[in-house]
PDB file of N, CA and C in Angstrom:
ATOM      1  N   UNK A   1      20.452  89.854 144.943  1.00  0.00           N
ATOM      2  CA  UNK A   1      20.721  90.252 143.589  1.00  0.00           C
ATOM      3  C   UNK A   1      21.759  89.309 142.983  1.00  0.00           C
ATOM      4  N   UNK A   2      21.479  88.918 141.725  1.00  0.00           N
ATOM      5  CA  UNK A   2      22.078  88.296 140.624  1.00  0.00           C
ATOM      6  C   UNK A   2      23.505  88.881 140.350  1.00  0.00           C
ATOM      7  N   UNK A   3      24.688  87.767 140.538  1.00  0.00           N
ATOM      8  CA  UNK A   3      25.882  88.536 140.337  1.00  0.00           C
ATOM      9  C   UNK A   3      26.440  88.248 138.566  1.00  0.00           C
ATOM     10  N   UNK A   4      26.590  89.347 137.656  1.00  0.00           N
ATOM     11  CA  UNK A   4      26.779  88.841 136.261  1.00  0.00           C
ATOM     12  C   UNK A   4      27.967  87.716 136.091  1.00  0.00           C
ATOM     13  N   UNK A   5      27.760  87.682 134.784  1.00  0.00           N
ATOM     14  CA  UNK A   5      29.078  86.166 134.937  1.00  0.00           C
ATOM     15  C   UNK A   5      30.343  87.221 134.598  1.00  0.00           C
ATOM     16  N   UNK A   6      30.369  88.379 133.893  1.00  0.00           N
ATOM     17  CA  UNK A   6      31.373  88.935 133.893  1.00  0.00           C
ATOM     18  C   UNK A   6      32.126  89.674 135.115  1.00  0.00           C
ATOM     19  N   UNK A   7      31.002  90.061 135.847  1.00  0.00           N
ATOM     20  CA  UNK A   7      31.713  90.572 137.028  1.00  0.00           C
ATOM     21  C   UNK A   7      32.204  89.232 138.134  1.00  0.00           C
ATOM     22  N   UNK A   8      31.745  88.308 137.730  1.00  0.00           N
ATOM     23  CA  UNK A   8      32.326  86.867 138.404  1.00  0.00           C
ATOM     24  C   UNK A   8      33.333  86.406 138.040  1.00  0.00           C
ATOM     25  N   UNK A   9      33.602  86.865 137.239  1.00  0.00           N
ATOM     26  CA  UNK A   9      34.993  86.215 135.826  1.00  0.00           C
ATOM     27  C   UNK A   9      35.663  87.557 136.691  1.00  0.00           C
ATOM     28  N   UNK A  10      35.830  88.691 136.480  1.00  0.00           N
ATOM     29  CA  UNK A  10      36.676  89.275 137.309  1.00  0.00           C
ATOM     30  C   UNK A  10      36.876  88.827 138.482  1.00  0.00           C
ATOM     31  N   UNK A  11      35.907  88.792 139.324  1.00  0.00           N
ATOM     32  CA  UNK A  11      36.313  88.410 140.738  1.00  0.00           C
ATOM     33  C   UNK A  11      37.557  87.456 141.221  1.00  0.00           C
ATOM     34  N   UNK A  12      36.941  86.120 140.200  1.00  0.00           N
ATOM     35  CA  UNK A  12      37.932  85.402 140.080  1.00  0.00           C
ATOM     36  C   UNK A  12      38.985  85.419 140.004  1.00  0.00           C
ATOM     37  N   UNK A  13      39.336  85.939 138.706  1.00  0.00           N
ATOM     38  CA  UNK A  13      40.815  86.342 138.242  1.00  0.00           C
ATOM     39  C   UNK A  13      41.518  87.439 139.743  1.00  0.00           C
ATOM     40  N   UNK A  14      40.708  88.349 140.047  1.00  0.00           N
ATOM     41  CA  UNK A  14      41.600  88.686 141.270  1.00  0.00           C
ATOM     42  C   UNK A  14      41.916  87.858 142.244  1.00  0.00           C
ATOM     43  N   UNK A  15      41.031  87.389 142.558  1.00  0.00           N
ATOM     44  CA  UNK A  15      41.559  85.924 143.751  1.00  0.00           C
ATOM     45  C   UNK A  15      42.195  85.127 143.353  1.00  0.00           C
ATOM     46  N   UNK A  16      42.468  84.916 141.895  1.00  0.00           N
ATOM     47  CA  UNK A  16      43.286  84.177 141.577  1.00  0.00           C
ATOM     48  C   UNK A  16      44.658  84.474 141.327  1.00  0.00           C
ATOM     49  N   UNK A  17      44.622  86.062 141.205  1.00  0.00           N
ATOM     50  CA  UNK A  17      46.195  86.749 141.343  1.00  0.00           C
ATOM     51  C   UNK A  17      46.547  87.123 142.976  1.00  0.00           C
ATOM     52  N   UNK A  18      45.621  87.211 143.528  1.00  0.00           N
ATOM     53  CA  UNK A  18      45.818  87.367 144.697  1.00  0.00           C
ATOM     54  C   UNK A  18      46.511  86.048 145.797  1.00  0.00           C
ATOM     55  N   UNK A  19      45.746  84.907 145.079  1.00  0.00           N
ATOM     56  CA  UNK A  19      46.707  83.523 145.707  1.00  0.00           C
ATOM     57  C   UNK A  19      48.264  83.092 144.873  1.00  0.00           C
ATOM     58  N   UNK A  20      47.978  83.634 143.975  1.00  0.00           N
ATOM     59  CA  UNK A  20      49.120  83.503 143.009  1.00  0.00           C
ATOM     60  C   UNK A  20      50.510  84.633 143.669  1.00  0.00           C
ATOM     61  N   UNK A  21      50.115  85.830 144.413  1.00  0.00           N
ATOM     62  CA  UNK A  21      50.923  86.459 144.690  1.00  0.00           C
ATOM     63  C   UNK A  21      51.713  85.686 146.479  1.00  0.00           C
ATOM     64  N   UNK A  22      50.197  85.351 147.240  1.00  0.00           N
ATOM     65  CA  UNK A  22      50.664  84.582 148.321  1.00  0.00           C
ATOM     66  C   UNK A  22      51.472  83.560 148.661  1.00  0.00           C
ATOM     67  N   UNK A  23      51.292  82.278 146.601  1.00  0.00           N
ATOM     68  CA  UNK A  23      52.194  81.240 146.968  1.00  0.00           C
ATOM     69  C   UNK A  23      53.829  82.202 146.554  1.00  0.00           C
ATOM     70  N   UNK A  24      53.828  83.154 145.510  1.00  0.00           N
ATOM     71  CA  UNK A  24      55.075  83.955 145.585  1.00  0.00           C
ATOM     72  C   UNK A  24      55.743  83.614 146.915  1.00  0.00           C
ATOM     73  N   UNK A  25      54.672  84.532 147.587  1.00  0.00           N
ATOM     74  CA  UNK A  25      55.862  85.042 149.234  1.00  0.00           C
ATOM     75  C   UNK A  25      55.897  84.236 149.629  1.00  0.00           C
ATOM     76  N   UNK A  26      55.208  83.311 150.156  1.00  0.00           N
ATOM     77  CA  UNK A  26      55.634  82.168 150.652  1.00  0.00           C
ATOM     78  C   UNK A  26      56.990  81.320 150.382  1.00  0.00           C
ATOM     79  N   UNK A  27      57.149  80.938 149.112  1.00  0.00           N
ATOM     80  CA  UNK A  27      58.094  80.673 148.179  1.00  0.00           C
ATOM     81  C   UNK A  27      59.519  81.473 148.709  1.00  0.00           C
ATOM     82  N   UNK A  28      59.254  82.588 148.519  1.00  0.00           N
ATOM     83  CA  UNK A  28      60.460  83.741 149.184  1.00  0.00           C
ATOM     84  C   UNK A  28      60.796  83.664 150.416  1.00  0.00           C
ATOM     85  N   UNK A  29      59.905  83.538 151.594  1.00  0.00           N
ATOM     86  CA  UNK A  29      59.810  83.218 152.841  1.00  0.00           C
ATOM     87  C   UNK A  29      60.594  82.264 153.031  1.00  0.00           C
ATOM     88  N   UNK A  30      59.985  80.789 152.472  1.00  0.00           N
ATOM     89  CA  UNK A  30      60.780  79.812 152.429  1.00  0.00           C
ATOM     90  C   UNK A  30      62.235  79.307 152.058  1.00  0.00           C
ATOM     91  N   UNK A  31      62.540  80.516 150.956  1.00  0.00           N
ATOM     92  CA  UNK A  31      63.746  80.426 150.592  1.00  0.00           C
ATOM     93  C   UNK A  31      64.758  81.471 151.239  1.00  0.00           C
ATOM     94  N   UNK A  32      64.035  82.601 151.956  1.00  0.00           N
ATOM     95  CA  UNK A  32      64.840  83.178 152.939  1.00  0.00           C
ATOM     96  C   UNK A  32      65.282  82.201 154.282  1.00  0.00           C
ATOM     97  N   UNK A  33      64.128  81.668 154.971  1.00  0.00           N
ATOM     98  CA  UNK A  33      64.448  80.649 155.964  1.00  0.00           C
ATOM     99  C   UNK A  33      65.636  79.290 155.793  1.00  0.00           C
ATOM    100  N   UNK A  34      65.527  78.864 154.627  1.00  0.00           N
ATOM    101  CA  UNK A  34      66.837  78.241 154.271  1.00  0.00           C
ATOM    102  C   UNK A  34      68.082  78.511 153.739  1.00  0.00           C
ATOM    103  N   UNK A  35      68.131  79.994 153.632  1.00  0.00           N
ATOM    104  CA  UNK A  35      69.586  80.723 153.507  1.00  0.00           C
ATOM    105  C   UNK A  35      69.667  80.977 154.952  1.00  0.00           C
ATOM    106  N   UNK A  36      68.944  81.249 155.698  1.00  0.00           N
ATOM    107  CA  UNK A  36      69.104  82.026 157.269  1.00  0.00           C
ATOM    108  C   UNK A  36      69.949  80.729 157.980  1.00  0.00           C
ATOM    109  N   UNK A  37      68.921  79.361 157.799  1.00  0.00           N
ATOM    110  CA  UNK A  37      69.391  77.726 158.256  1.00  0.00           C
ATOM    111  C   UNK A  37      70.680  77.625 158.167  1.00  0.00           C
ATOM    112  N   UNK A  38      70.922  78.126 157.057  1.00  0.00           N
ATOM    113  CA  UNK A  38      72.229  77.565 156.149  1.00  0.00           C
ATOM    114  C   UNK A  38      73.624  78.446 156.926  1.00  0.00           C
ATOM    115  N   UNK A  39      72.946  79.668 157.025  1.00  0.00           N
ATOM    116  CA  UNK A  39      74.020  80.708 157.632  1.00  0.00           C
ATOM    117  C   UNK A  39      74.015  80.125 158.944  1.00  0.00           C
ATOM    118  N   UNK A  40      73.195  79.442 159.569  1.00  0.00           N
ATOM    119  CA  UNK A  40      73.121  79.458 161.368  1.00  0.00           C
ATOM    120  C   UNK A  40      74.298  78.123 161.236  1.00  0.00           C
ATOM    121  N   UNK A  41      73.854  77.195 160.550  1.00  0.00           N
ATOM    122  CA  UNK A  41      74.763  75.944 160.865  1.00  0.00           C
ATOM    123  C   UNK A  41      76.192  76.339 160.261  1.00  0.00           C
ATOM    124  N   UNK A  42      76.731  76.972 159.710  1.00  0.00           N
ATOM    125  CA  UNK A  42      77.795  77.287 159.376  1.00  0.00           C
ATOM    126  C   UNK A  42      78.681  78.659 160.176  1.00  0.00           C
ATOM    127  N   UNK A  43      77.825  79.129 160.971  1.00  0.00           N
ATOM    128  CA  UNK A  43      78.433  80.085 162.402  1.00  0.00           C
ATOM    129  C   UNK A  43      78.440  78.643 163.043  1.00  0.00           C
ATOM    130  N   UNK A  44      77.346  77.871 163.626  1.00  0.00           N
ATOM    131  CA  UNK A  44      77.391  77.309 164.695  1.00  0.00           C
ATOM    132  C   UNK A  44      79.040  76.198 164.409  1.00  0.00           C
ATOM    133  N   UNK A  45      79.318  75.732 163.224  1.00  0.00           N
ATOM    134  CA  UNK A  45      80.264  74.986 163.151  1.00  0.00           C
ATOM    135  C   UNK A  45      81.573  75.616 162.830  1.00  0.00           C
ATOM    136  N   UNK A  46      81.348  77.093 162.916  1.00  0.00           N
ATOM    137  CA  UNK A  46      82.814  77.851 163.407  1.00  0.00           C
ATOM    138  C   UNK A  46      82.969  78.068 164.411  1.00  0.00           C
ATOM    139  N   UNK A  47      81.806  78.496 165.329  1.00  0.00           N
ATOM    140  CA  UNK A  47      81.938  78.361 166.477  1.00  0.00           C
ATOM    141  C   UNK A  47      82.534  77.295 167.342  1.00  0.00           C
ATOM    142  N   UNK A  48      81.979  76.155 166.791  1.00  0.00           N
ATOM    143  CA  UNK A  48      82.321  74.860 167.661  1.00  0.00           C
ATOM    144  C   UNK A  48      84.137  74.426 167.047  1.00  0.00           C
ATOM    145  N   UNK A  49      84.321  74.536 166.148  1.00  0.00           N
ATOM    146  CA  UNK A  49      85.809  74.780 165.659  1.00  0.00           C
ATOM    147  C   UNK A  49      86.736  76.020 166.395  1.00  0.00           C
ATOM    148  N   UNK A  50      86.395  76.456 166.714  1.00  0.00           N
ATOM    149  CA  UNK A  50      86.767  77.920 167.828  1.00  0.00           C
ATOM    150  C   UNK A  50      87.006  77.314 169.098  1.00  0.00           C
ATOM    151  N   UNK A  51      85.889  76.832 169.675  1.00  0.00           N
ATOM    152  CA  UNK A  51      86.030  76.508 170.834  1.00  0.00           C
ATOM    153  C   UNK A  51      86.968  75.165 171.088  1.00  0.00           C
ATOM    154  N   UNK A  52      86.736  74.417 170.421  1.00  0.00           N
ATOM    155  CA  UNK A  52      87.820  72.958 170.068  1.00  0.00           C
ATOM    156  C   UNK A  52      89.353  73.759 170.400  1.00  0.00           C
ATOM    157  N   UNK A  53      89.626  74.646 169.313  1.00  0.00           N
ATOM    158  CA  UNK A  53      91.086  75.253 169.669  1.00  0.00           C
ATOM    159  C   UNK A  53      91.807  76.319 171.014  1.00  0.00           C
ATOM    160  N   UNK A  54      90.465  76.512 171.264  1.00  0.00           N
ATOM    161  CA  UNK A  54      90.805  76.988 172.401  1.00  0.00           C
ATOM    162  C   UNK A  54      90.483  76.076 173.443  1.00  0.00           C
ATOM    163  N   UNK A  55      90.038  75.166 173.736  1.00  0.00           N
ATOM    164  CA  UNK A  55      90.122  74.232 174.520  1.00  0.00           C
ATOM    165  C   UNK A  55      91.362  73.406 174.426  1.00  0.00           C
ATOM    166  N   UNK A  56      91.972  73.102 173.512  1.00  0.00           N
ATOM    167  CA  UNK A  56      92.986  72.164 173.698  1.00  0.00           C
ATOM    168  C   UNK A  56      94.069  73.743 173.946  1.00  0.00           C
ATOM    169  N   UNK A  57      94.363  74.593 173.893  1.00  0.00           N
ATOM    170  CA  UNK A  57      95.244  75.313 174.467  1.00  0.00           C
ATOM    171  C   UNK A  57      94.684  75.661 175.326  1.00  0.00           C
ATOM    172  N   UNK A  58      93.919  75.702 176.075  1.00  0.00           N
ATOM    173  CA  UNK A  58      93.814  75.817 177.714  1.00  0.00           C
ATOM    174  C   UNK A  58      94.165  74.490 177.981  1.00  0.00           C
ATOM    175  N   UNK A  59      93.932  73.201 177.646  1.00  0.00           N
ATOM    176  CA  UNK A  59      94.376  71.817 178.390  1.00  0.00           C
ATOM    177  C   UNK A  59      95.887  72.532 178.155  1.00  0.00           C
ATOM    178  N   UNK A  60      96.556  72.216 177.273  1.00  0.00           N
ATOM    179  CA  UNK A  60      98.384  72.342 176.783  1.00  0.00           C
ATOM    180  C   UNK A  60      98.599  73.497 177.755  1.00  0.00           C
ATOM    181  N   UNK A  61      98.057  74.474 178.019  1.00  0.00           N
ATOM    182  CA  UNK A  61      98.402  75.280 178.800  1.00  0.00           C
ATOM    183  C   UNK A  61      98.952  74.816 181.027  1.00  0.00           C
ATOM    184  N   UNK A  62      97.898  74.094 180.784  1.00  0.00           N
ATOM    185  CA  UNK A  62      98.253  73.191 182.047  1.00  0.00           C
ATOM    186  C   UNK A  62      99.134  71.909 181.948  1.00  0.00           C
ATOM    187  N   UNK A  63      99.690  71.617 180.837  1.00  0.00           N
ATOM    188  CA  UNK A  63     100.848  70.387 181.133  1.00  0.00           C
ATOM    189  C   UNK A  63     102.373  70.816 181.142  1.00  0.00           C
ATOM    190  N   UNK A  64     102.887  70.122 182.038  1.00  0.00           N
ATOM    191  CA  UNK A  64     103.749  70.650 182.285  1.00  0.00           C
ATOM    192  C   UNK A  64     105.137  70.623 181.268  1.00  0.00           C
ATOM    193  N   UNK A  65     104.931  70.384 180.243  1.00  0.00           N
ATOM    194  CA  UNK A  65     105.931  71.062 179.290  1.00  0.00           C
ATOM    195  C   UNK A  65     105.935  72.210 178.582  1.00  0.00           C
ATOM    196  N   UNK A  66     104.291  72.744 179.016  1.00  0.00           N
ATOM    197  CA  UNK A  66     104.221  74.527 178.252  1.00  0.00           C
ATOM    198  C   UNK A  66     104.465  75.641 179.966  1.00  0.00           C
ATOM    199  N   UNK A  67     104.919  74.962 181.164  1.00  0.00           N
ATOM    200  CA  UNK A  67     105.243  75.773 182.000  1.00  0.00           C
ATOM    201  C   UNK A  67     106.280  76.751 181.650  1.00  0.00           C
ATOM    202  N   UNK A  68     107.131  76.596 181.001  1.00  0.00           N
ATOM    203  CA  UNK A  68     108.194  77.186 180.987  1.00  0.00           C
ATOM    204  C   UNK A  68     108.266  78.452 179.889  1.00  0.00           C
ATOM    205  N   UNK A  69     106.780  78.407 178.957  1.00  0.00           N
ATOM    206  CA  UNK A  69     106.647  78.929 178.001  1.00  0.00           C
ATOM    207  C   UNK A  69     105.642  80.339 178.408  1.00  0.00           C
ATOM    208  N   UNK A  70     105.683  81.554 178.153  1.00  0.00           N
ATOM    209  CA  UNK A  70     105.789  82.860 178.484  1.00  0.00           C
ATOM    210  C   UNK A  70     104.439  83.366 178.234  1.00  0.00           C
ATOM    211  N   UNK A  71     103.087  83.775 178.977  1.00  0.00           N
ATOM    212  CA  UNK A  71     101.995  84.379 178.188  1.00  0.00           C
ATOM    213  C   UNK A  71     101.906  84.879 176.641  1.00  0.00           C
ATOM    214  N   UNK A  72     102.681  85.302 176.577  1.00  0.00           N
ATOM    215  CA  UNK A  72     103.207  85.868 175.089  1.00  0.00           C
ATOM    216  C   UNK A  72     102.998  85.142 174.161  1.00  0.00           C
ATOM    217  N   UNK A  73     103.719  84.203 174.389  1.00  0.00           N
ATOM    218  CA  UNK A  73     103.920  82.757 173.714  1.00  0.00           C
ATOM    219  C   UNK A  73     102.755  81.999 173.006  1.00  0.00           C
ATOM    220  N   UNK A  74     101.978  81.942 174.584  1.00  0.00           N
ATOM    221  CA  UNK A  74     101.061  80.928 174.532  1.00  0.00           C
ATOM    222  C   UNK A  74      99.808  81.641 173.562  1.00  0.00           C
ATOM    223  N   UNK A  75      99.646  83.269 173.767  1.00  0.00           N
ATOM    224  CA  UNK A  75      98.707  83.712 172.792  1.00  0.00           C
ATOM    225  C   UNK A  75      99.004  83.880 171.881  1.00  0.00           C
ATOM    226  N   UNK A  76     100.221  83.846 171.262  1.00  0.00           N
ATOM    227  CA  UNK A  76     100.584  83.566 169.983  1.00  0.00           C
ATOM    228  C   UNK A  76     100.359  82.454 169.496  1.00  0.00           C
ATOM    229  N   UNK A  77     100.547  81.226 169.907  1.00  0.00           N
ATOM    230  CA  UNK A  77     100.655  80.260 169.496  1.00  0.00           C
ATOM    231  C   UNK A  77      98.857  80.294 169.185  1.00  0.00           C
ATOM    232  N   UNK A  78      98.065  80.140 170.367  1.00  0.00           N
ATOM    233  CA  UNK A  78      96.615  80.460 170.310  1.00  0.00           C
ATOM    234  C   UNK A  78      96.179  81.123 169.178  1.00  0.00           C
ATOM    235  N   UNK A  79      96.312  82.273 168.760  1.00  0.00           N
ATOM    236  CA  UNK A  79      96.243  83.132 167.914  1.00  0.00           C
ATOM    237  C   UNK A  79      96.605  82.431 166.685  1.00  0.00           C
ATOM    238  N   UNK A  80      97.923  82.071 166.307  1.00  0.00           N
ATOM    239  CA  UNK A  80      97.901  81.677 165.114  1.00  0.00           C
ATOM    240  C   UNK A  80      97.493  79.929 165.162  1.00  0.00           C
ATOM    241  N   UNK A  81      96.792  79.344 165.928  1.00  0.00           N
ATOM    242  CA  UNK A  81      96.107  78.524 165.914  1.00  0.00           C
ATOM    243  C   UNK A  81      94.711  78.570 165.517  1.00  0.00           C
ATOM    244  N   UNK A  82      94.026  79.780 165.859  1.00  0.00           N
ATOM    245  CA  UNK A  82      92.860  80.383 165.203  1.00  0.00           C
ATOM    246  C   UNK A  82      92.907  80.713 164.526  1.00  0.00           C
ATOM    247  N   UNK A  83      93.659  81.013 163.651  1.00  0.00           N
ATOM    248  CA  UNK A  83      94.003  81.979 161.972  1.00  0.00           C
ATOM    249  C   UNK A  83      94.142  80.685 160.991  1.00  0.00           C
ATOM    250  N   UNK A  84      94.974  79.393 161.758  1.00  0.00           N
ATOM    251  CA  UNK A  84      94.761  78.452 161.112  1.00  0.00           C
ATOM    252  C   UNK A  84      93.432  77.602 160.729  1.00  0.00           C
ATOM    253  N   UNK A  85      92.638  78.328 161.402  1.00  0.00           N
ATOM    254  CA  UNK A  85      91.413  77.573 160.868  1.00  0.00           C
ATOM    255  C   UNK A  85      90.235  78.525 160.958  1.00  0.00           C
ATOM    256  N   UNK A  86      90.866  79.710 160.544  1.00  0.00           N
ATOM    257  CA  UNK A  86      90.061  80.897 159.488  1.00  0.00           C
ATOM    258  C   UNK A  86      89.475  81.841 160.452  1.00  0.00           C
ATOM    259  N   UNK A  87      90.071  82.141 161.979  1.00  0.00           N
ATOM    260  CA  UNK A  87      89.431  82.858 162.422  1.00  0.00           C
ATOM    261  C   UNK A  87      90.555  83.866 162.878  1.00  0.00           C
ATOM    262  N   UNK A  88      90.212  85.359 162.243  1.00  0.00           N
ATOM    263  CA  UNK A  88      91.148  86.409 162.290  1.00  0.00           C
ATOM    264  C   UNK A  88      90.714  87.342 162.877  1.00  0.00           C
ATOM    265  N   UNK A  89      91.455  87.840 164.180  1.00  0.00           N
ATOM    266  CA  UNK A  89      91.415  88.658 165.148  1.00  0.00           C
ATOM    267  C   UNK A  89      91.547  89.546 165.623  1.00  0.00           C
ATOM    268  N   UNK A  90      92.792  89.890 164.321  1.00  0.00           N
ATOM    269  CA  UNK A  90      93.063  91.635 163.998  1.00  0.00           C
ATOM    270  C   UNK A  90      92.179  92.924 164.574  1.00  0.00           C
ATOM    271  N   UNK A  91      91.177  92.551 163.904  1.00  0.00           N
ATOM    272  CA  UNK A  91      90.382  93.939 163.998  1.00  0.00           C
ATOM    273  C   UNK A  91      89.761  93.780 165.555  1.00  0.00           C
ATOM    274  N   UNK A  92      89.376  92.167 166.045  1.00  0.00           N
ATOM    275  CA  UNK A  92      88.380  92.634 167.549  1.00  0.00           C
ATOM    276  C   UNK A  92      89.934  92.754 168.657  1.00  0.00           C
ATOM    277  N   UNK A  93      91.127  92.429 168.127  1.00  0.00           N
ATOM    278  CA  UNK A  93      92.212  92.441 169.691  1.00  0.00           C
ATOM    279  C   UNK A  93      92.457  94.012 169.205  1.00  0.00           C
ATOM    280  N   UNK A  94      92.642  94.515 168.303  1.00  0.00           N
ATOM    281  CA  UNK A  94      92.862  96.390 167.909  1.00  0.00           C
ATOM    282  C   UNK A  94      91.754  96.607 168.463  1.00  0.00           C
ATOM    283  N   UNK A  95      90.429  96.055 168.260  1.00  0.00           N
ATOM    284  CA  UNK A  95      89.258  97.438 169.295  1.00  0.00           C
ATOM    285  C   UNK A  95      89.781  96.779 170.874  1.00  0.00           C
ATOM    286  N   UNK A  96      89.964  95.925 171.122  1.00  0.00           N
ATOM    287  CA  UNK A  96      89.903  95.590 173.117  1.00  0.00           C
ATOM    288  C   UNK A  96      90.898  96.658 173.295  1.00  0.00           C
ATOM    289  N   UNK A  97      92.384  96.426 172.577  1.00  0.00           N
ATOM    290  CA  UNK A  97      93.425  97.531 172.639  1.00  0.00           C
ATOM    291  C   UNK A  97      93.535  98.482 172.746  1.00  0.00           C
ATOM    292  N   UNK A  98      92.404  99.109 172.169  1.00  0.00           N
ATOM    293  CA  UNK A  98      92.267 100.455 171.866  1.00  0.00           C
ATOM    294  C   UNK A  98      92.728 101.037 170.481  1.00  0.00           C
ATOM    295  N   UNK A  99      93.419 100.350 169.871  1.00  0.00           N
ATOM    296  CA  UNK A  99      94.063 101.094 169.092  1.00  0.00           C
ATOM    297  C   UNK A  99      93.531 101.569 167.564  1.00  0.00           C
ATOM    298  N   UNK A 100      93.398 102.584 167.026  1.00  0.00           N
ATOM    299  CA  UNK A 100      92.968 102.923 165.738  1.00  0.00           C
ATOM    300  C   UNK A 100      93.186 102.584 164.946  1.00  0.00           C
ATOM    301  N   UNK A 101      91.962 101.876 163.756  1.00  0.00           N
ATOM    302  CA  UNK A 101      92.814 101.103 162.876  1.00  0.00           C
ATOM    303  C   UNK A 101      92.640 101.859 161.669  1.00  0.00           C
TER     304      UNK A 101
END
């Protein structure tokens, strides 16, 4: 059977909103995946800034001019060595602590 041209002209137009809605999501997809990118490399390069500072105070921790200097000390110094470069600890050393914040 003969399909009319009007019911073909519809057809169309739905498949044609129907790909029109697919390049949408896609579009969205794509632009979710490069906010997600964006968030990963910017943990991963706090992370690696994290670990940098705590690595050189574990080296300083073994030379012998911070022997004389007191655990206390040294996580302080640690501590506000991490605050200096935006990482604040408040809230996760209060939960290890226990204490209610």
């Amino acid at each position: 059977m003969r399909i009319s041209r009007r019911e073909l002209e519809a057809r169309n137009r739905r498949q044609a909103a129907r790909i029109d809605r697919f390049i949408e999501e896609r579009d969205e997809a794509q632009q979710g995946e490069r906010a997600c990118a964006s968030q990963l490399e910017r943990v991963a390069r706090e992370l690696s800034i994290g670990k940098d500072v705590i690595a050189t105070h574990v080296i300083a921790t073994g030379h012998p001019s911070t022997v004389l200097h007191s655990p206390e000390a040294c996580m302080e110094s640690l501590v506000e060595a991490l605050e200096a470069n935006g990482f604040h600890l408040r809230l996760e050393m209060a939960r290890i602590e226990g204490r209610d914040l």
